[in-house]
N, C-alpha and C. Protein backbone atom coordinates (compact mmCIF):
# COMPACT_ATOMS: atom_id res chain seq x y z
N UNK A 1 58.17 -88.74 111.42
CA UNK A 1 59.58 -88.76 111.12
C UNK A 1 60.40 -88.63 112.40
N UNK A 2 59.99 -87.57 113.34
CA UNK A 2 60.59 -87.38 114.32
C UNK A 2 60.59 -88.94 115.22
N UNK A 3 59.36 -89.40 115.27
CA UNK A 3 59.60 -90.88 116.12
C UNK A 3 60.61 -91.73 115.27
N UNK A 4 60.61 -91.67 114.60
CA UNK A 4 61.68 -92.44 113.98
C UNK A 4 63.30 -92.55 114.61
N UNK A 5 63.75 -90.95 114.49
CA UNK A 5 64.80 -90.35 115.00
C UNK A 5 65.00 -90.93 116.29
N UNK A 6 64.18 -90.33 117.03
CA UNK A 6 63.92 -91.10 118.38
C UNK A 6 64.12 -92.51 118.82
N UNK A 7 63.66 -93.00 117.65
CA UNK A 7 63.44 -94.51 118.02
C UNK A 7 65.07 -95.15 117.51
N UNK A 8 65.46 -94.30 116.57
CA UNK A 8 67.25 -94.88 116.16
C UNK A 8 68.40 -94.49 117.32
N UNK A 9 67.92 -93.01 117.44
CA UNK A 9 68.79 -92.57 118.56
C UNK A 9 69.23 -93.25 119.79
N UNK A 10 67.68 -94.00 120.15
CA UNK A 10 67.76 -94.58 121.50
C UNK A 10 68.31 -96.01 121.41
N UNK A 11 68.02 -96.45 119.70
CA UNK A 11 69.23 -97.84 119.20
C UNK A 11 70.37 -97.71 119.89
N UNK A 12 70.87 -96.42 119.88
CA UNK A 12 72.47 -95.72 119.36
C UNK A 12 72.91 -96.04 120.84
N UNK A 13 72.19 -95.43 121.52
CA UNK A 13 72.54 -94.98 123.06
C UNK A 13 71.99 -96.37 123.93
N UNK A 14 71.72 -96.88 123.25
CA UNK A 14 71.14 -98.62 123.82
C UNK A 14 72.24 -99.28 123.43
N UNK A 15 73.09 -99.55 122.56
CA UNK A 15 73.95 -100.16 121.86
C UNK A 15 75.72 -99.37 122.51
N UNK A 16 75.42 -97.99 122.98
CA UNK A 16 76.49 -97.86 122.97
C UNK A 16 76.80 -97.92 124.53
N UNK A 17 75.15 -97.96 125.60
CA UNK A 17 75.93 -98.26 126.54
C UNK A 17 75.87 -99.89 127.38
N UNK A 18 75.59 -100.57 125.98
CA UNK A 18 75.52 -101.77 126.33
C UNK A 18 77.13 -102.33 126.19
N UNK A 19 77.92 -102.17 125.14
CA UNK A 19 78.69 -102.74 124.34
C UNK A 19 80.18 -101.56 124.60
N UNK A 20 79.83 -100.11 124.60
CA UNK A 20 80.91 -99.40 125.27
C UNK A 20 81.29 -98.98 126.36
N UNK A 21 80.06 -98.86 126.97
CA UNK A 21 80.34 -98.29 128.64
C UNK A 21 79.83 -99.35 129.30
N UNK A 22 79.65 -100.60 129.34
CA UNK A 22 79.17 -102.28 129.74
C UNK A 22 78.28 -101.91 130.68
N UNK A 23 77.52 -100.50 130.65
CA UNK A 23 76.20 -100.68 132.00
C UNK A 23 75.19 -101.55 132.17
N UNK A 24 74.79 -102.23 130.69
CA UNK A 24 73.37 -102.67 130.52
C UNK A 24 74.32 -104.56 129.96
N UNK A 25 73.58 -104.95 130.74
CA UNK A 25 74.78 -106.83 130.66
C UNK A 25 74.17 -107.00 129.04
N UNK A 26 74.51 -107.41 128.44
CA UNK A 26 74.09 -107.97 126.80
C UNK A 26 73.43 -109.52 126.97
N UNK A 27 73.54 -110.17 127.36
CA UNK A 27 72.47 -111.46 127.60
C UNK A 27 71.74 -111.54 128.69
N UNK A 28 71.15 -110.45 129.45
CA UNK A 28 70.38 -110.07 129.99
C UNK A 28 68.93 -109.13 128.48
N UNK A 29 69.87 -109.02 128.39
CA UNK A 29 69.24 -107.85 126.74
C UNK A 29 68.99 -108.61 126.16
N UNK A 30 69.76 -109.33 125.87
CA UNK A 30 69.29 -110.86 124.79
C UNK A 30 68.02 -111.63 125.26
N UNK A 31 68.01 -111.91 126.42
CA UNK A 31 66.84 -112.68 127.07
C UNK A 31 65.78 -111.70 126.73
N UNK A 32 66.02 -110.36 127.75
CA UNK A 32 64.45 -109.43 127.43
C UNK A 32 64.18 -109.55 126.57
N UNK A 33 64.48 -109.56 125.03
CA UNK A 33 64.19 -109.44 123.78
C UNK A 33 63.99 -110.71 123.30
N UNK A 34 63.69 -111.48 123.68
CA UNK A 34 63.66 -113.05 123.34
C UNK A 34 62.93 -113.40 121.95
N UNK A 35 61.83 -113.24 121.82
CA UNK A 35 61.16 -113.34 120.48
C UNK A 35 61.85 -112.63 119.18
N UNK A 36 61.75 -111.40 119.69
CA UNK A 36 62.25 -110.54 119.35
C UNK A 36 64.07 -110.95 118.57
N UNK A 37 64.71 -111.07 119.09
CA UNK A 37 65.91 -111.45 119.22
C UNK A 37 65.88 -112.85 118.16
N UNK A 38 65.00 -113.31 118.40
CA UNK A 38 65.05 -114.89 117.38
C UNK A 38 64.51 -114.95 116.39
N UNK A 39 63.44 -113.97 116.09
CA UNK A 39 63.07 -113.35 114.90
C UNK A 39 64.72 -112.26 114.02
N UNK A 40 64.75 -112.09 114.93
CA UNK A 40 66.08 -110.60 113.85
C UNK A 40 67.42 -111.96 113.48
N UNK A 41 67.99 -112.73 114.57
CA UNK A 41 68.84 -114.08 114.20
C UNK A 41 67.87 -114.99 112.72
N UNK A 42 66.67 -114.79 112.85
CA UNK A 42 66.48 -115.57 111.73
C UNK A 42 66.31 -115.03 110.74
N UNK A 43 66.47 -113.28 110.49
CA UNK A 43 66.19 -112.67 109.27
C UNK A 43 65.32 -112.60 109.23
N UNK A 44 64.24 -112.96 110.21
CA UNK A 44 62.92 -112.33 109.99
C UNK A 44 62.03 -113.45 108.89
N UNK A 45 62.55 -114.00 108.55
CA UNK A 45 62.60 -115.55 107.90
C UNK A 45 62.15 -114.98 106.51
N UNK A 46 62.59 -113.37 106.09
CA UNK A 46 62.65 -112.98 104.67
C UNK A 46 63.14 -114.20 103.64
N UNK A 47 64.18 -114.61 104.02
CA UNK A 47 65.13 -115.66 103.20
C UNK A 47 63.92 -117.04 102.39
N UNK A 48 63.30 -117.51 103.76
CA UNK A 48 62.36 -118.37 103.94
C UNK A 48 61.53 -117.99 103.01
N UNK A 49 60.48 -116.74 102.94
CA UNK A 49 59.70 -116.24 101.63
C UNK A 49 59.77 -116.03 100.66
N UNK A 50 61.40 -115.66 100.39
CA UNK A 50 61.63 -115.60 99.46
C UNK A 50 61.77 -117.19 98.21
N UNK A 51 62.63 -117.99 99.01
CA UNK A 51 61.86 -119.38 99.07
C UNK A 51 61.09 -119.85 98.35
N UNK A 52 60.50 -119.52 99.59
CA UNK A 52 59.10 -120.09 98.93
C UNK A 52 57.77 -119.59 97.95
N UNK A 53 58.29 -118.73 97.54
CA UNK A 53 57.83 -117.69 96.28
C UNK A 53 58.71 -118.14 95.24
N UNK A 54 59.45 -118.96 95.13
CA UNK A 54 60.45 -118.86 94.20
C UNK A 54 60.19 -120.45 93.96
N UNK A 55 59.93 -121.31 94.76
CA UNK A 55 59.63 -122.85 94.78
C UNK A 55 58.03 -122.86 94.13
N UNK A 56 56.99 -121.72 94.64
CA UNK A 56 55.69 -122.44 94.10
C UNK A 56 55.85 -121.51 93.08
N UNK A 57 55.75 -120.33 92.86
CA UNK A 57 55.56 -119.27 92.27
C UNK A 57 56.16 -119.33 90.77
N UNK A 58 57.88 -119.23 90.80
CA UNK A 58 58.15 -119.49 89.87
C UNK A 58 58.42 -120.86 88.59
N UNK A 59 59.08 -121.57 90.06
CA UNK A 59 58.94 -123.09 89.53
C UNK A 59 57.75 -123.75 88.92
N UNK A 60 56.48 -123.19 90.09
CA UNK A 60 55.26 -123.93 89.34
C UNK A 60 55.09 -123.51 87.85
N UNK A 61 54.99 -122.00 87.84
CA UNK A 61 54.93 -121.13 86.53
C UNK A 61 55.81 -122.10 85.69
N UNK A 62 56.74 -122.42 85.83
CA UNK A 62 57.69 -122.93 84.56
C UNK A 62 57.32 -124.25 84.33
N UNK A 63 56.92 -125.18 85.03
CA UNK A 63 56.53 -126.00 84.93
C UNK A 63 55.14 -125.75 83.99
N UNK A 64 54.51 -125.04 84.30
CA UNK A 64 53.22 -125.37 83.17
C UNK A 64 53.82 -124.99 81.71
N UNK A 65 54.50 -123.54 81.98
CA UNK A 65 54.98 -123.12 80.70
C UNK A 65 55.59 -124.01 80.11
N UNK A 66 57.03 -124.65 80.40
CA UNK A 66 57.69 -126.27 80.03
C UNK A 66 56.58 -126.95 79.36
N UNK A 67 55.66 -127.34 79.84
CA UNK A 67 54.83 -128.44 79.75
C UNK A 67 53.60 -128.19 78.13
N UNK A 68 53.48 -126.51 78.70
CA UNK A 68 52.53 -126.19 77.48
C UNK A 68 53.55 -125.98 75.89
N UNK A 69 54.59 -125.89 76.36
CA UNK A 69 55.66 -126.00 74.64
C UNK A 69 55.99 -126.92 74.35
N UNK A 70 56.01 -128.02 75.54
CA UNK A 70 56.83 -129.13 74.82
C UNK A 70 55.23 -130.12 74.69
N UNK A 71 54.25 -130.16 74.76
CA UNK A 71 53.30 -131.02 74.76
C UNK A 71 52.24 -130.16 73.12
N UNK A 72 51.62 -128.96 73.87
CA UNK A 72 50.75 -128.49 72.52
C UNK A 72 51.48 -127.38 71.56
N UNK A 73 52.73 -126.98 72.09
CA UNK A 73 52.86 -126.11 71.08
C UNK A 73 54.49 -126.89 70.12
N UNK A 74 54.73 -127.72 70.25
CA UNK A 74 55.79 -128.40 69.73
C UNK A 74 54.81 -129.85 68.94
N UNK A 75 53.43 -129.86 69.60
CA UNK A 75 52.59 -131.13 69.04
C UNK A 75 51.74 -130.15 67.56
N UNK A 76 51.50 -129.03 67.85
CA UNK A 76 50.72 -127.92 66.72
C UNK A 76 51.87 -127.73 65.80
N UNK A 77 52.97 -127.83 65.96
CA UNK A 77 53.97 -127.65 65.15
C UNK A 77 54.51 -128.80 64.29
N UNK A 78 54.35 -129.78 65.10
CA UNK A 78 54.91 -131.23 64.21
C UNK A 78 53.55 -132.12 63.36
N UNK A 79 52.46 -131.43 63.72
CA UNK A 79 51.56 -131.66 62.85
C UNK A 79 51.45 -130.80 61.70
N UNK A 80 51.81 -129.57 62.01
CA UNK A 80 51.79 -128.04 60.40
C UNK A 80 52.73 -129.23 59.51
N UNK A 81 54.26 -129.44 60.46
CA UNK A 81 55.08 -129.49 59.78
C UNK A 81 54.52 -130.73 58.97
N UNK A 82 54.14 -131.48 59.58
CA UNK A 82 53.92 -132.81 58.43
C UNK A 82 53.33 -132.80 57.65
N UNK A 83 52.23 -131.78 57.93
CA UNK A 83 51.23 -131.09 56.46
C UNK A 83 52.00 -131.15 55.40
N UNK A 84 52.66 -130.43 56.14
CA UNK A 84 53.86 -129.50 54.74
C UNK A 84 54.62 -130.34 53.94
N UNK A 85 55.35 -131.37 54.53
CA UNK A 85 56.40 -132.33 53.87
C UNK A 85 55.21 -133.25 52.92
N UNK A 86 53.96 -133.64 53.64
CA UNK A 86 53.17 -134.67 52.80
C UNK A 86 52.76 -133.72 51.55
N UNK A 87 51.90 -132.20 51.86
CA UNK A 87 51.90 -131.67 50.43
C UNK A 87 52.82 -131.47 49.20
N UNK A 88 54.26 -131.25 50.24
CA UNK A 88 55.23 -131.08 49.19
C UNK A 88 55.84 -132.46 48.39
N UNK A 89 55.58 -133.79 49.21
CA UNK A 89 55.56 -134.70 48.44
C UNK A 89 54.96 -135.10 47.47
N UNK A 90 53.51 -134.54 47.47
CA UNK A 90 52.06 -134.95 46.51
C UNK A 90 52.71 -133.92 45.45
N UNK A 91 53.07 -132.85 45.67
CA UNK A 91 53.22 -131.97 44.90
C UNK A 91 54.64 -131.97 43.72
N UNK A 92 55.27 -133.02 44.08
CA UNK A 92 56.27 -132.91 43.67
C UNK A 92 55.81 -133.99 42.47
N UNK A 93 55.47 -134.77 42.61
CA UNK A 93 54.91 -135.45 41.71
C UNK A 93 54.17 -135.29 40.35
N UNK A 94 53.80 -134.19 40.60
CA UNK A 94 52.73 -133.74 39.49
C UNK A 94 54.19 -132.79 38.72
N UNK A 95 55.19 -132.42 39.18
CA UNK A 95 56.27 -131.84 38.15
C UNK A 95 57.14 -133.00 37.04
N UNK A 96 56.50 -132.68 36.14
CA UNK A 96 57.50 -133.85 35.17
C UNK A 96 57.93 -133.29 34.16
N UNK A 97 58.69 -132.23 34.56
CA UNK A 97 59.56 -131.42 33.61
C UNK A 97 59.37 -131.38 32.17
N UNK A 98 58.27 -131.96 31.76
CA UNK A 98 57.77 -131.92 30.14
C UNK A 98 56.92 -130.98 30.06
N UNK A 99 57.06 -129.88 29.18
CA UNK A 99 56.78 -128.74 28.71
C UNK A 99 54.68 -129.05 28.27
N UNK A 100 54.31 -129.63 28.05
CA UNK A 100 52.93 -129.93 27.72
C UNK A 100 52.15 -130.60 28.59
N UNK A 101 52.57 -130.73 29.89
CA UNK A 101 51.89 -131.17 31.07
C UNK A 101 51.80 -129.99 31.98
N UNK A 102 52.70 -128.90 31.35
CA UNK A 102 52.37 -127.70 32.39
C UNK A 102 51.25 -126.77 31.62
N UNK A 103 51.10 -126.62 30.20
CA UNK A 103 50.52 -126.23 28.92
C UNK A 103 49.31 -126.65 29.89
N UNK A 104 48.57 -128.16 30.02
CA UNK A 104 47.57 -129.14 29.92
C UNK A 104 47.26 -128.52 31.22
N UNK A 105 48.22 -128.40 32.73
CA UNK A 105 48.06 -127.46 33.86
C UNK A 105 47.35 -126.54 34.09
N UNK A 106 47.71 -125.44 33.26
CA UNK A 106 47.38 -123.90 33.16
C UNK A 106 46.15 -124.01 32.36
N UNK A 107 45.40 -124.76 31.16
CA UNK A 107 44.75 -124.80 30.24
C UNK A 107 43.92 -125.13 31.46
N UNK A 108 43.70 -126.28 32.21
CA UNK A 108 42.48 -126.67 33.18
C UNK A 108 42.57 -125.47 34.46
N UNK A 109 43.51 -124.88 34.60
CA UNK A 109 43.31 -123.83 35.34
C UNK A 109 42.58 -122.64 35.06
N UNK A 110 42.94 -122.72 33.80
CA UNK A 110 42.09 -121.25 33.27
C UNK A 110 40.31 -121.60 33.10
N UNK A 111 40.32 -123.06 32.85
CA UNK A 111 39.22 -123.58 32.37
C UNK A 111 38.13 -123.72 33.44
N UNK A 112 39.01 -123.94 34.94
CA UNK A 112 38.15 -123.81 36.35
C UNK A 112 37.52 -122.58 36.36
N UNK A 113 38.65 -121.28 36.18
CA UNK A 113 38.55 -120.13 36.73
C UNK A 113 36.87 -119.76 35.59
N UNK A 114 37.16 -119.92 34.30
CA UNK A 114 35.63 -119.73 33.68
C UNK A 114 35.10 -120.18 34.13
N UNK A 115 34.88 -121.65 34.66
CA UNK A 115 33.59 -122.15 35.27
C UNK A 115 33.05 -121.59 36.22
N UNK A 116 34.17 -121.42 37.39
CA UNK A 116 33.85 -120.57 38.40
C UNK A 116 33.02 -119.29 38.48
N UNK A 117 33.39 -118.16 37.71
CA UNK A 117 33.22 -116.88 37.40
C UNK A 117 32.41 -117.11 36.75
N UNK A 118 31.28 -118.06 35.76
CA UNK A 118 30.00 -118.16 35.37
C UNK A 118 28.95 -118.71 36.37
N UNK A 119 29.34 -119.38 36.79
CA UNK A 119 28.29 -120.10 38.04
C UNK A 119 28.69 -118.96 39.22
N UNK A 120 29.74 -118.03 39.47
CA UNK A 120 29.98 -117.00 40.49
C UNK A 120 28.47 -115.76 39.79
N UNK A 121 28.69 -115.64 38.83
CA UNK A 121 28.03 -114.15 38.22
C UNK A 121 26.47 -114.69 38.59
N UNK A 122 25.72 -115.72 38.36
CA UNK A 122 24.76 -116.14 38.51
C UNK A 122 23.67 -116.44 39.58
């Protein structure tokens, strides 16, 4: 911790007698620090990573995700759905609002369920 202190302090007193008391020339400072200096002007090229974490990382991510809803999970869906409309078409058919076709319905229904439950017990 203490190097730390140290190491800001001497920022302080580097900065203040560069810029307030003009002892130390500032593009003389600029040069010594050259890498240095063009790394901190470029942000350290944080900006840049961020970037580019955000171009493969997230973009790619969305791109598959995009791709997996609108291809298999919008294709699993428009196939249920068509199930559904073709059963409910077949199904609609067999309603003919006459009271002795639903009688004749339930009578072969009940008549499965015995068959079933004798050949089940066996």
């Amino acid at each position: 911790m203490w190097v730390a202190v140290g190491v800001a302090v001497a920022g302080v007193l580097l900065a203040w007698a560069t810029y307030q008391w003009r002892t130390i020339d500032a593009a003389r400072l600029a040069a010594l620090a050259g890498p240095i200096r063009r790394a901190a002007l470029a942000g350290f090229w944080i900006d840049d990573l961020f970037i580019a974490a955000y171009r493969v990382l997230l973009l790619g991510l969305s791109t598959v995700v995009g791709w997996v809803d609108r291809y298999v999970v919008d294709g699993i869906l428009n196939v249920v759905s068509a199930w559904t409309l073709t059963a409910g078409d077949r199904l609609r058919m067999i309603q003919t609002g006459a009271a002795q076709d639903y009688v004749y319905g339930v009578a072969v229904g009940v008549l499965a369920l015995i068959i079933w439950m004798r050949w089940a017990i066996v």
